[in-house]
C-alpha atoms as a PDB file:
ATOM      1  CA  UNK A   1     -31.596  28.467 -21.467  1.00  0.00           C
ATOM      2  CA  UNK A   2     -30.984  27.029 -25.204  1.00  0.00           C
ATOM      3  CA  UNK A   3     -32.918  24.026 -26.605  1.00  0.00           C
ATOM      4  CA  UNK A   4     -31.633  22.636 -29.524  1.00  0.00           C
ATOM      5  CA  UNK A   5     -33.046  19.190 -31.002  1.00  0.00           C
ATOM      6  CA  UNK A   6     -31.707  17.516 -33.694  1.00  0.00           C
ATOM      7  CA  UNK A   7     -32.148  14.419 -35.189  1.00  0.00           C
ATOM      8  CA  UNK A   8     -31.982  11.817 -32.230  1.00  0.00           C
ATOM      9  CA  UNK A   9     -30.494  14.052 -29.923  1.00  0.00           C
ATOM     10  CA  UNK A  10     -32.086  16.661 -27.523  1.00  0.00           C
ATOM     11  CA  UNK A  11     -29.465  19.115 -25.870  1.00  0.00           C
ATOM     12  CA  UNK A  12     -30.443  20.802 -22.673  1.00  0.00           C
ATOM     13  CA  UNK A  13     -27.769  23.958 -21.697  1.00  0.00           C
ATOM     14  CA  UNK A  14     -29.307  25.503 -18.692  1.00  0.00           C
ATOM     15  CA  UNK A  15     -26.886  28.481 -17.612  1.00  0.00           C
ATOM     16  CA  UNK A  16     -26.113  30.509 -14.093  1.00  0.00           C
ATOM     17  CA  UNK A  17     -27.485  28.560 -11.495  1.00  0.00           C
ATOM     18  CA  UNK A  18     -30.273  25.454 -11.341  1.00  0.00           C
ATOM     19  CA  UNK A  19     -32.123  26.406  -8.348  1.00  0.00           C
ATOM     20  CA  UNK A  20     -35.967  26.400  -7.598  1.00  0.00           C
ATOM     21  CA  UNK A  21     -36.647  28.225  -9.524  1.00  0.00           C
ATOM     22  CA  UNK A  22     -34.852  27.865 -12.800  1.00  0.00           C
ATOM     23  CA  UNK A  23     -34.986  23.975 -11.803  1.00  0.00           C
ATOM     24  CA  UNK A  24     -38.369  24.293 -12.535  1.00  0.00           C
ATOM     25  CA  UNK A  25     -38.345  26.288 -16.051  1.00  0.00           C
ATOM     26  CA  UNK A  26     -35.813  22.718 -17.254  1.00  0.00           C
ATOM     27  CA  UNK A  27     -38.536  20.807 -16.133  1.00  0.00           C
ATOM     28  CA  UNK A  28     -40.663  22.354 -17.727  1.00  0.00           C
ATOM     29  CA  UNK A  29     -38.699  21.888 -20.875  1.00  0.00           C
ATOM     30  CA  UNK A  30     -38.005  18.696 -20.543  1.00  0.00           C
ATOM     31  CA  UNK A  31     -41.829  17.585 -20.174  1.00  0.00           C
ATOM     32  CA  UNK A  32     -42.535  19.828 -23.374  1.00  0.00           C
ATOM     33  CA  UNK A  33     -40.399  17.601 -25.098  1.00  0.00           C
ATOM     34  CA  UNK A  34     -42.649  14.128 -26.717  1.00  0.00           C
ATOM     35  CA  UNK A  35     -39.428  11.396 -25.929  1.00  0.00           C
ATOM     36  CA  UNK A  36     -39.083   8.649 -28.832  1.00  0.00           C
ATOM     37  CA  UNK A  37     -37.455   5.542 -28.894  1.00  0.00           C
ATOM     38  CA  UNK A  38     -33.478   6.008 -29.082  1.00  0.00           C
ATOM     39  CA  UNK A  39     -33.489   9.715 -28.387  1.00  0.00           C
ATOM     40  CA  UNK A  40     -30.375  10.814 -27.024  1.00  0.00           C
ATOM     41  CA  UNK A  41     -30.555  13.702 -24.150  1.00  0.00           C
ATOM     42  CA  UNK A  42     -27.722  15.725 -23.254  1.00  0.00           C
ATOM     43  CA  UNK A  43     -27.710  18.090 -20.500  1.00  0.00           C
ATOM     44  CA  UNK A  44     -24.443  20.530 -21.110  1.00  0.00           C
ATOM     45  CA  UNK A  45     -23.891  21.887 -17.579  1.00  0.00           C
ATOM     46  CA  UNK A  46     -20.490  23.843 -19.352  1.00  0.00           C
ATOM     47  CA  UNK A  47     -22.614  27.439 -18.445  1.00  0.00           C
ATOM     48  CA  UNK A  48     -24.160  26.162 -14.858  1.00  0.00           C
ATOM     49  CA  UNK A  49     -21.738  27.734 -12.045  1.00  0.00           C
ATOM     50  CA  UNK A  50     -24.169  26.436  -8.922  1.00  0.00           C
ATOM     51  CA  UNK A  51     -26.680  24.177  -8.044  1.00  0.00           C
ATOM     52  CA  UNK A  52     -28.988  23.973  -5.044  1.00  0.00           C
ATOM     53  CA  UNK A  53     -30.708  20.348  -3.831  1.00  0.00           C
ATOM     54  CA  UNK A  54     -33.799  21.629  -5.418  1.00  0.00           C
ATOM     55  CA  UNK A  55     -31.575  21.922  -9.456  1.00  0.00           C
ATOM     56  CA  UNK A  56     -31.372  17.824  -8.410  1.00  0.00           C
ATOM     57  CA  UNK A  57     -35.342  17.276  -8.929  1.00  0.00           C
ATOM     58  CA  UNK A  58     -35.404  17.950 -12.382  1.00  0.00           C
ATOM     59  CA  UNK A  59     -32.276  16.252 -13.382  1.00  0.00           C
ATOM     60  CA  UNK A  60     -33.570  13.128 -11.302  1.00  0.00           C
ATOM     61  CA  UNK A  61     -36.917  13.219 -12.913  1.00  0.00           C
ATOM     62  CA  UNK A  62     -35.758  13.945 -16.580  1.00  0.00           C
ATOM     63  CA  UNK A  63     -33.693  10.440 -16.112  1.00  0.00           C
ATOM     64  CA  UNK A  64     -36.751   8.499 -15.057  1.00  0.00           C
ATOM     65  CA  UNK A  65     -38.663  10.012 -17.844  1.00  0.00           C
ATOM     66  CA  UNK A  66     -35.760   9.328 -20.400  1.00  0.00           C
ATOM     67  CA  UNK A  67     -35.523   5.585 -18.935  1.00  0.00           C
ATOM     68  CA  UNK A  68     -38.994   5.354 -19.097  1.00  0.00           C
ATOM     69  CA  UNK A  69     -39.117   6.349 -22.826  1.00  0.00           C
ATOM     70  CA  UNK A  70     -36.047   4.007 -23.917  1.00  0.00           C
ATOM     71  CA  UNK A  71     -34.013   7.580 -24.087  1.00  0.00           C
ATOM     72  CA  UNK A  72     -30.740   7.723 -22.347  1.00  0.00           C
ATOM     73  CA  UNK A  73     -29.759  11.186 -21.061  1.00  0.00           C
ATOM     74  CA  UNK A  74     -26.055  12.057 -19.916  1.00  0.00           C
ATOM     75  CA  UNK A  75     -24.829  14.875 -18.213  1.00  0.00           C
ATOM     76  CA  UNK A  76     -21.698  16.661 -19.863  1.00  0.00           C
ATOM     77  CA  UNK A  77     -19.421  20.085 -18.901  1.00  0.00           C
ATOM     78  CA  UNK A  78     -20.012  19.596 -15.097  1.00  0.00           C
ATOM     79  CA  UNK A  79     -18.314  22.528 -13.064  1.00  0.00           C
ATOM     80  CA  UNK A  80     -16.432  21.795 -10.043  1.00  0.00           C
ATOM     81  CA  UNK A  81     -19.482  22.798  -7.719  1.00  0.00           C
ATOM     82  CA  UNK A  82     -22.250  20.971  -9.400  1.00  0.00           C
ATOM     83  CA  UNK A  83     -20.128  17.997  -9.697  1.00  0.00           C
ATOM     84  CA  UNK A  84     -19.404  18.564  -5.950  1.00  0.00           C
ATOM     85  CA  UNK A  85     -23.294  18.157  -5.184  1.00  0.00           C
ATOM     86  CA  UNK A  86     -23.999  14.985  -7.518  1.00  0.00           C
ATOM     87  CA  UNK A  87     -20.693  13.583  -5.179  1.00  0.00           C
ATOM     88  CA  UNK A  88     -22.149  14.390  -2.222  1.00  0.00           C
ATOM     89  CA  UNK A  89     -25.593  12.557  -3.130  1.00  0.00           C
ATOM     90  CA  UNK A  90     -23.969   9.954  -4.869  1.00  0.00           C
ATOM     91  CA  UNK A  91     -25.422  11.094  -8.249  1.00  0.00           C
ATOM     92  CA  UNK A  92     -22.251  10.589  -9.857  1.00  0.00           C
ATOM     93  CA  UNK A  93     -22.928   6.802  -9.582  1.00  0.00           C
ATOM     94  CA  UNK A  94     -25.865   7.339 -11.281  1.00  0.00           C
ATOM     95  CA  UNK A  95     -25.649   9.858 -14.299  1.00  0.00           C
ATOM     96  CA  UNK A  96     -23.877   8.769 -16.934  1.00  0.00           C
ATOM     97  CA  UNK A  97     -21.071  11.927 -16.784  1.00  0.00           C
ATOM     98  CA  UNK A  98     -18.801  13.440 -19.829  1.00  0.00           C
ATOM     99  CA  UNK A  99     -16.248  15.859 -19.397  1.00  0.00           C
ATOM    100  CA  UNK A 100     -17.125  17.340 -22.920  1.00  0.00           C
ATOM    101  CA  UNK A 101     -20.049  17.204 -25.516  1.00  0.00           C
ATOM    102  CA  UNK A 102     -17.679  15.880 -28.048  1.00  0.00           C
ATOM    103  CA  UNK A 103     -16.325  12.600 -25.654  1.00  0.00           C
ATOM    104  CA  UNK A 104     -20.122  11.642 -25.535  1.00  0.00           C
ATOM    105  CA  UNK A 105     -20.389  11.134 -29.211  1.00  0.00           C
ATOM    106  CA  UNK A 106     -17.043   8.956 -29.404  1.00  0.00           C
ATOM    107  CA  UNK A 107     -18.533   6.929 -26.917  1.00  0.00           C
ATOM    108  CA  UNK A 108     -21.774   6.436 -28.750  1.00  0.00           C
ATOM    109  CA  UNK A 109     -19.709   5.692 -31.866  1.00  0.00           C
ATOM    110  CA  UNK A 110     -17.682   3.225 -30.851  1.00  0.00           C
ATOM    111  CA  UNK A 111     -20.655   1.418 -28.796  1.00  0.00           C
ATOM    112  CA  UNK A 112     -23.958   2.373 -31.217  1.00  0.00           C
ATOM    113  CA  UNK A 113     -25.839   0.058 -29.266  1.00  0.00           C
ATOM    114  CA  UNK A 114     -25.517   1.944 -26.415  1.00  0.00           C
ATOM    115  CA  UNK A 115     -29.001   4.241 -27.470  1.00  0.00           C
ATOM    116  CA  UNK A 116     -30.691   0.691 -27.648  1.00  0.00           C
ATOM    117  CA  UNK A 117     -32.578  -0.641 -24.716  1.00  0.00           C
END
C-alpha cells in the first residue's frame, strides 16, 4: 500500500485485494492519519482487483471519520468487481466515485467550494 500526503490532499492506493485482512492494515492507515479542516482524501482503487464485504468496513468508516472532520473523501480507479460490490450495497449512491485521479481535481476546480462544509 502507498501513502502519499500532500498539501490538502491524502491519497490512499491500497493494491490486490481489500479483504480482512488488508481491510484492516487501510484502517489502520487511515486512523494514523490527524484529519484537518478541508483535507481532501482520495482512495485510488486503479491497483485493487477484488473486494470482500469485510474491504467495505474500512471504506465506510474512513467516510464517517472524513465527514466527521469536515474532510471529504472520494473513491477513484474503481475496477469492474469492486464497483460491482459498492452496486450491490448501494455504495455507489453514497461515495462520491471518479473514473480517474485527474477528473477529481477538475471537479474540485471548477467547484472550490466543494472541500468546504
Amino acid at each position: 500500500m502507498t501513502l502519499t500526503q500532500e498539501r490538502q490532499v491524502i491519497l490512499f492506493k491500497p493494491q490486490g485485494s481489500i479483504d480482512l485482512d488488508s481491510g484492516t492494515v487501510l484502517s489502520e492507515q487511515m486512523a494514523a492519519i490527524k484529519p484537518q479542516h478541508h483535507q481532501l482524501w482520495v482512495i485510488d482503487l486503479a491497483e485493487v482487483d477484488f473486494m470482500d464485504s469485510s474491504g467495505l468496513v474500512p471504506l465506510v468508516k474512513g467516510l464517517t471519520v472524513a465527514r466527521q472532520s469536515g474532510c471529504r473523501l472520494v473513491l477513484c480507479n474503481v475496477k469492474a468487481p469492486v464497483k460491482l460490490i459498492l452496486e450491490l450495497t448501494q455504495l455507489d449512491t453514497v461515495f462520491e466515485i471518479f473514473p480517474n485521479y485527474e477528473d477529481i481535481f477538475a471537479v474540485v476546480e471548477d467547484q472550490p467550494l466543494l472541500l468546504a462544509s
